[in-house]
N, C-alpha and C. Protein backbone atom coordinates (compact mmCIF):
# COMPACT_ATOMS: atom_id res chain seq x y z
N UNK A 1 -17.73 -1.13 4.85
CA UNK A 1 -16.32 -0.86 5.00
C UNK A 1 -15.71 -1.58 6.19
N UNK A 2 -16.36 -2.51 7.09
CA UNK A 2 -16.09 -2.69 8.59
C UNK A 2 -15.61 -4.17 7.90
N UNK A 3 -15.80 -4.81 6.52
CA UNK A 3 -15.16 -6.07 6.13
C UNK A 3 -14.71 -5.92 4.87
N UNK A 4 -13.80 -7.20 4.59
CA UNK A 4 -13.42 -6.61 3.03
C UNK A 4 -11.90 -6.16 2.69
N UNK A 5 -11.90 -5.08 1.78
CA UNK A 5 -10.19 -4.93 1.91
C UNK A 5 -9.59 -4.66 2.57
N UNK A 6 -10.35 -3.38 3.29
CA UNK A 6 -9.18 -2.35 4.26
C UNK A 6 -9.88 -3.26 5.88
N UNK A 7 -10.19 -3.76 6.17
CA UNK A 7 -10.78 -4.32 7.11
C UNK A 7 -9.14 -4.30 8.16
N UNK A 8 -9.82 -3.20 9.36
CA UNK A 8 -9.03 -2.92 10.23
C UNK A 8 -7.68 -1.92 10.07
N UNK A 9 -7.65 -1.29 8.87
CA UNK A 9 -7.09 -0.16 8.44
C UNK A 9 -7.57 1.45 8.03
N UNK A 10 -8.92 1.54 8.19
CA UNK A 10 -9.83 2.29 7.97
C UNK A 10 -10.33 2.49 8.89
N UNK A 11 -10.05 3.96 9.53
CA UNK A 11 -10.83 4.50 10.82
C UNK A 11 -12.05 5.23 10.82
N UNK A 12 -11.66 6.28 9.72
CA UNK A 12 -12.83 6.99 9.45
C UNK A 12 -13.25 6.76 7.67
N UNK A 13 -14.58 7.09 7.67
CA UNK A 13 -14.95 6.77 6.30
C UNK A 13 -15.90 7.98 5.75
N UNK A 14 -15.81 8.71 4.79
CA UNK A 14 -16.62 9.25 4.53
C UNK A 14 -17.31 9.43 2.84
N UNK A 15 -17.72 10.00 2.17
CA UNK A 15 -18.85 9.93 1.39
C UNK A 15 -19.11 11.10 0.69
N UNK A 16 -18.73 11.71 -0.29
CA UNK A 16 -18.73 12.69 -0.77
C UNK A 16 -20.24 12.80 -1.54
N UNK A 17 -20.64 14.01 -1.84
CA UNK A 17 -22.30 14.00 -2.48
C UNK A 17 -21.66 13.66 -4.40
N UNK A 18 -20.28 13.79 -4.71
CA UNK A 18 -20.25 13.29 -6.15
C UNK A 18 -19.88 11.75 -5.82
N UNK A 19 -19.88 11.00 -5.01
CA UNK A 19 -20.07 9.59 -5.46
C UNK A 19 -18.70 9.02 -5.03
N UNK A 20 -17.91 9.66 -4.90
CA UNK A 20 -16.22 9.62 -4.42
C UNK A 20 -16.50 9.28 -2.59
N UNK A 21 -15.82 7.86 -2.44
CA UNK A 21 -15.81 7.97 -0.92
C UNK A 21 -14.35 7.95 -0.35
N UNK A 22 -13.99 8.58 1.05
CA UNK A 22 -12.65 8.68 1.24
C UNK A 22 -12.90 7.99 2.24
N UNK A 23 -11.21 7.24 2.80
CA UNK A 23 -11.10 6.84 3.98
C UNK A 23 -9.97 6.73 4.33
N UNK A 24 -9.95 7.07 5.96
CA UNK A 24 -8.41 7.55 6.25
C UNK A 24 -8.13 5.99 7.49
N UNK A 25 -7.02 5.76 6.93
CA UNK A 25 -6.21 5.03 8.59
C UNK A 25 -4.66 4.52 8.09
N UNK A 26 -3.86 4.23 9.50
CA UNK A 26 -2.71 3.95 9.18
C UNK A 26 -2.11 5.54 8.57
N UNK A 27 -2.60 6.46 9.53
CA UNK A 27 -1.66 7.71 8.67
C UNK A 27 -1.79 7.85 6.64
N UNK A 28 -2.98 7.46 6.16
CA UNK A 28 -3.36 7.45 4.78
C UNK A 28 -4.38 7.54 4.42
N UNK A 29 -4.49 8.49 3.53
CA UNK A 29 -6.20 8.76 2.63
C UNK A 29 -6.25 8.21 1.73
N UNK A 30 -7.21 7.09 1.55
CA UNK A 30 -7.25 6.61 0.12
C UNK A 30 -8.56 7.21 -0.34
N UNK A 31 -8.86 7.35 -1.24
CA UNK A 31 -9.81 7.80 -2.63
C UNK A 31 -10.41 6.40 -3.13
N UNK A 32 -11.68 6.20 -2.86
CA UNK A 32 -12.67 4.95 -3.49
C UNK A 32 -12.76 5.53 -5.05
N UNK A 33 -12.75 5.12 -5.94
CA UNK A 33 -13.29 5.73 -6.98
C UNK A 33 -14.89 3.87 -7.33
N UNK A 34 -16.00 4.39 -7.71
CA UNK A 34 -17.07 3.45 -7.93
C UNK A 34 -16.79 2.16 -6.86
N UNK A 35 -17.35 0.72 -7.10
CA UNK A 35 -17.36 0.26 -6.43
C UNK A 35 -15.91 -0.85 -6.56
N UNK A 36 -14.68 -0.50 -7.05
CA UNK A 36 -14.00 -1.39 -6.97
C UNK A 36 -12.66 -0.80 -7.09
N UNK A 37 -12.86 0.50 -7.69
CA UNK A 37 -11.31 0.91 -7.93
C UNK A 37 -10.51 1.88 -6.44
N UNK A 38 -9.33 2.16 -6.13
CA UNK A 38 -8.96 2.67 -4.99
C UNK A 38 -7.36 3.06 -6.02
N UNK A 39 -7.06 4.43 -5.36
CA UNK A 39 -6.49 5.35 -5.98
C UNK A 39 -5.07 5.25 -4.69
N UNK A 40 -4.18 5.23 -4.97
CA UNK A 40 -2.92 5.71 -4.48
C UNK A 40 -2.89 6.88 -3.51
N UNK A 41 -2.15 7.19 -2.46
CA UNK A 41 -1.70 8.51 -2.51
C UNK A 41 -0.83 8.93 -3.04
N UNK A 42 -0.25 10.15 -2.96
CA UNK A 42 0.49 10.48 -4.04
C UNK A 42 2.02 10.16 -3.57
N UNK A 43 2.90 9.42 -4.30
CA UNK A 43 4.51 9.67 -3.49
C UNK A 43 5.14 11.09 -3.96
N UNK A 44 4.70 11.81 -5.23
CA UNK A 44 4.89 13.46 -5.14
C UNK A 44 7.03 13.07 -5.82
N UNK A 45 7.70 13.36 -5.30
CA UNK A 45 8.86 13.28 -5.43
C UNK A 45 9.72 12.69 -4.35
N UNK A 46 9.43 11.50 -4.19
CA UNK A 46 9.75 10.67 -3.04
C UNK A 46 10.74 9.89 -3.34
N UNK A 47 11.21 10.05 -4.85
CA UNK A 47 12.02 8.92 -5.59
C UNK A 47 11.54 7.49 -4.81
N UNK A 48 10.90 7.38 -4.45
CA UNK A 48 10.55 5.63 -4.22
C UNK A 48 9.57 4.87 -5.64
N UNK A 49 10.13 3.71 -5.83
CA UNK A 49 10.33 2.81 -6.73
C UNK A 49 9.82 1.64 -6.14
N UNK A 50 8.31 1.09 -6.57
CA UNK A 50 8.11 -0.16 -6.39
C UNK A 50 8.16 -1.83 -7.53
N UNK A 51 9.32 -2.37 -7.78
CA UNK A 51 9.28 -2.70 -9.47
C UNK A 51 9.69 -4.03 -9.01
N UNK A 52 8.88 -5.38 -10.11
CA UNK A 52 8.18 -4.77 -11.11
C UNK A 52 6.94 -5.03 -10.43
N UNK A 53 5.73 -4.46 -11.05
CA UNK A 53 4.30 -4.40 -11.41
C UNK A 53 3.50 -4.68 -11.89
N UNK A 54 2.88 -5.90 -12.46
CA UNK A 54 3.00 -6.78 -11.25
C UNK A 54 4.27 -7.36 -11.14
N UNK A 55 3.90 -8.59 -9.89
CA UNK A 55 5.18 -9.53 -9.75
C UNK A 55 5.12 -10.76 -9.54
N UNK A 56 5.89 -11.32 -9.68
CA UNK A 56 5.36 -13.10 -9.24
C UNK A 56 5.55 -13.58 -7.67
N UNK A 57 5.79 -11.97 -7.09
CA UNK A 57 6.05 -12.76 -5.61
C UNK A 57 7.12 -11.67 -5.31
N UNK A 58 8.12 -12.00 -6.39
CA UNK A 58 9.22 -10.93 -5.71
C UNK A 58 9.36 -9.46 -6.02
N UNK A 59 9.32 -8.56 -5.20
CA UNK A 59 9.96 -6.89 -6.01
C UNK A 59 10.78 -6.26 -5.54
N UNK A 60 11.21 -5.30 -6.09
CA UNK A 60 11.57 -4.55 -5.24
C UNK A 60 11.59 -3.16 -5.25
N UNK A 61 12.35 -2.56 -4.02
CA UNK A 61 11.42 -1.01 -3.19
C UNK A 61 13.00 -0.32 -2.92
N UNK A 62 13.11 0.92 -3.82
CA UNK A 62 14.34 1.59 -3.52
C UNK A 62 13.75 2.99 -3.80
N UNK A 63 15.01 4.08 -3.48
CA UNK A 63 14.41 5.19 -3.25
C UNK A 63 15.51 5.75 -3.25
N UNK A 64 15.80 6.55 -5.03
CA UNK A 64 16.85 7.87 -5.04
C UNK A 64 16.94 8.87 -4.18
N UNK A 65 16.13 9.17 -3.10
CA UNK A 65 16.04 10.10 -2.73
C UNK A 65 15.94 10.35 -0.81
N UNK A 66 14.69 9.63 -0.23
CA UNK A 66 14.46 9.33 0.67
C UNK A 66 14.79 7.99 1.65
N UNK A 67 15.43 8.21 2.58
CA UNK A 67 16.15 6.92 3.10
C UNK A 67 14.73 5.70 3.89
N UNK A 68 14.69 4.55 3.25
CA UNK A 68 13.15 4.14 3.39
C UNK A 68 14.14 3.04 4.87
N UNK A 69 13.48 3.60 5.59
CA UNK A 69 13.71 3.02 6.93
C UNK A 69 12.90 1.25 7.22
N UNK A 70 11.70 0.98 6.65
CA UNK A 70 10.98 -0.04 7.21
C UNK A 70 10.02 0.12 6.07
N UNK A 71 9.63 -1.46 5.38
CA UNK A 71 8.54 -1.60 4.89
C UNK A 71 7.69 -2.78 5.32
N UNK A 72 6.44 -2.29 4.81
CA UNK A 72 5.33 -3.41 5.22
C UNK A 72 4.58 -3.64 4.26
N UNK A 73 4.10 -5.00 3.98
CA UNK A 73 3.48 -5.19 3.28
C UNK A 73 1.96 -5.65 3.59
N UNK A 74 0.80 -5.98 3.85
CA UNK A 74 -0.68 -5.76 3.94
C UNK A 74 -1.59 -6.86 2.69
N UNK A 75 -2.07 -7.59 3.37
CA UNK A 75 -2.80 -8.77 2.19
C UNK A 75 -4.04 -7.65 2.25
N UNK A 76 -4.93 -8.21 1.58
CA UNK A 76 -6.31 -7.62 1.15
C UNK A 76 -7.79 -7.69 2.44
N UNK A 77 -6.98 -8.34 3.54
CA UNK A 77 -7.76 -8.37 4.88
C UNK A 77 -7.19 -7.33 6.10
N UNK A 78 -6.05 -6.52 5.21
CA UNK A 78 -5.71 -5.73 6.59
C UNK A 78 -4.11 -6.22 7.23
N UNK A 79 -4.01 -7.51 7.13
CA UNK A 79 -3.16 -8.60 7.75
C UNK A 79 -1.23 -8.09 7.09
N UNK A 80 -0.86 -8.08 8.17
CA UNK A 80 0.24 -8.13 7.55
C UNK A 80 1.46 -9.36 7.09
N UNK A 81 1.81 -9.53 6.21
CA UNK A 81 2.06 -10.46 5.05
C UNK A 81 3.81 -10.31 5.17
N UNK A 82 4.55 -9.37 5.84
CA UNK A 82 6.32 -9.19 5.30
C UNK A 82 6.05 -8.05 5.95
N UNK A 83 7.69 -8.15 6.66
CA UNK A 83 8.06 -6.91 7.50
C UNK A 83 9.81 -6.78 6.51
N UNK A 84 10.40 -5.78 6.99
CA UNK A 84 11.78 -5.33 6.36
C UNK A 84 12.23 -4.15 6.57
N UNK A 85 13.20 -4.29 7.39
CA UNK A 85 13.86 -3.14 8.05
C UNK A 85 15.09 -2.48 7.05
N UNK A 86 14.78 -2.62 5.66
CA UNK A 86 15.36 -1.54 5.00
C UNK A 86 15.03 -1.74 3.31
N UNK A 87 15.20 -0.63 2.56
CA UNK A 87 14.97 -1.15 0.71
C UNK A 87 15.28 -2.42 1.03
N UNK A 88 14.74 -2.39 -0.37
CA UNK A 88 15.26 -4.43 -0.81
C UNK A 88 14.29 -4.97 -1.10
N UNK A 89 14.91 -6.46 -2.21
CA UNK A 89 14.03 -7.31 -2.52
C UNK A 89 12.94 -7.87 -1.44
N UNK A 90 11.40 -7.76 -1.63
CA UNK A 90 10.82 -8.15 -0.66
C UNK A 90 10.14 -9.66 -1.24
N UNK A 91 10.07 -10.33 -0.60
CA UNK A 91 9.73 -12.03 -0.98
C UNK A 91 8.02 -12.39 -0.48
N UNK A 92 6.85 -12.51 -1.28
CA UNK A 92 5.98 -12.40 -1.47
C UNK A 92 5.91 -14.01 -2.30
N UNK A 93 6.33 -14.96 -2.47
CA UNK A 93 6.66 -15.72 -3.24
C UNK A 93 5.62 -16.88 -2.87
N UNK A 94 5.66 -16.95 -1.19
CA UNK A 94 4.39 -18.23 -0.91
C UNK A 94 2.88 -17.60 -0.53
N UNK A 95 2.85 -16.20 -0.73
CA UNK A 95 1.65 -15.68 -0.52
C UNK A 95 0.72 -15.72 -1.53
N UNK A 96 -0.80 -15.61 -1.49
CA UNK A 96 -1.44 -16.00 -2.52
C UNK A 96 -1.25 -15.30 -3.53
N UNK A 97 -1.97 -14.98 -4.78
CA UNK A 97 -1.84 -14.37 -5.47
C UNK A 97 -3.40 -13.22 -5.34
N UNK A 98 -2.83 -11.45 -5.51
CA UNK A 98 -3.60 -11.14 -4.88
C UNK A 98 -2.91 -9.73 -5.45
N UNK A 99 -3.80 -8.40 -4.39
CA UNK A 99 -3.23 -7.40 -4.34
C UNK A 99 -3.02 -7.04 -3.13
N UNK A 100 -1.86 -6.46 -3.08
CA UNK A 100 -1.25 -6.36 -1.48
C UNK A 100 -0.73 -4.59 -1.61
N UNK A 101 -0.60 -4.20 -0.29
CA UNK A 101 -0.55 -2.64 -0.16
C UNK A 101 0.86 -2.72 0.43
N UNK A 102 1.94 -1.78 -0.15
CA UNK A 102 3.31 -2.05 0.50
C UNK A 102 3.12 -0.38 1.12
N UNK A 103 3.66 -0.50 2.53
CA UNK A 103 3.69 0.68 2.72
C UNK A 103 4.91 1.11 3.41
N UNK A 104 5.23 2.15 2.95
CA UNK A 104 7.31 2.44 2.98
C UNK A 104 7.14 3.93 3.95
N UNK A 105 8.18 3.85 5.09
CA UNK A 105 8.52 4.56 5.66
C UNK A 105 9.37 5.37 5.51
N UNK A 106 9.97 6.65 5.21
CA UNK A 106 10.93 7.03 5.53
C UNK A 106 11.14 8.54 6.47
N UNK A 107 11.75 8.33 7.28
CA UNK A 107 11.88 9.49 8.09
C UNK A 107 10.53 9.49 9.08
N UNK A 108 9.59 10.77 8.98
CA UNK A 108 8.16 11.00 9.90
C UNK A 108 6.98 10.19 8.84
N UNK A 109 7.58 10.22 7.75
CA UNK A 109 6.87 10.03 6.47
C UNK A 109 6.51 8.87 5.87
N UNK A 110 5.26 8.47 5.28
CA UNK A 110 4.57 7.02 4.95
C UNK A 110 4.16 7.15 3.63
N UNK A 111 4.70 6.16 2.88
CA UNK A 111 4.40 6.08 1.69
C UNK A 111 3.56 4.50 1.04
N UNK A 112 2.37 5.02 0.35
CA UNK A 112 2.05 3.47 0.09
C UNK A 112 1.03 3.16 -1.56
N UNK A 113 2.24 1.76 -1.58
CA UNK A 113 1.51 1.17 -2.97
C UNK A 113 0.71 0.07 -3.14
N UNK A 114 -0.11 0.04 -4.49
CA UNK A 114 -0.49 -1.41 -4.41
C UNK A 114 0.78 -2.25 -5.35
N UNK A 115 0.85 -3.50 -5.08
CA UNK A 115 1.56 -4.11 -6.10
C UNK A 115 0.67 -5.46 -6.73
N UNK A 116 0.20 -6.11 -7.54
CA UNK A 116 -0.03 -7.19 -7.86
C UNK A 116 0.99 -8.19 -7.87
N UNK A 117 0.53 -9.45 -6.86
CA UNK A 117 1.45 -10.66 -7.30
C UNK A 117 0.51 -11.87 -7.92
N UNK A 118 1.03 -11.82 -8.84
CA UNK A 118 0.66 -12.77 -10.20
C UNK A 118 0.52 -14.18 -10.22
């Protein structure tokens, strides 16, 4: 876990006896499921909207509900890739093609997705 995807976003790691490993950082628990898949947290009723899914670069991040103060976006090394100090189209366009973790602020509160860019 010390290289790889979450490399430098992952503080603690742990290991459940059914085969499920968790790991928390950046204020987030993600859920390993086997050796390749990784599970969301939940946005619950956050009205936040990450579209579309995949993308060729561009998407975008709005939110009926919660006022999303700052997003970030995260390549697959940890690295951050796009900053944005409010919703909106985010431009992903010269970055590789990959899966990237957008993670949306609003209020005390952190919300985060994967998106594929294509």
């Amino acid at each position: 876990m010390t290289s790889g995807l979450f490399s430098g976003l992952l503080g603690n790691v742990v290991a459940h006896p059914n085969g499920t490993v968790y790991g928390f950082g950046a204020g987030i628990i993600y859920r390993f499921n086997g050796t390749t898949g990784i599970t969301d947290n939940e946005m619950g009723n956050s009205g936040i909207t990450v579209f579309p899914n995949p993308s060729d670069g561009y998407f975008k991040v709005t939110s009926a509900i919660l006022p999303i103060s700052r997003i970030e976006v995260y390549n697959s090394s940890g690295s951050s890739v796009a900053f944005r100090l409010a919703p909106g189209v985010v431009d992903l366009t010269g970055a590789p093609k990959g899966i990237y973790l957008v993670k949306m602020y609003a209020g005390t509160d952190s919300y985060t997705r994967k998106i594929v860019v294509q």
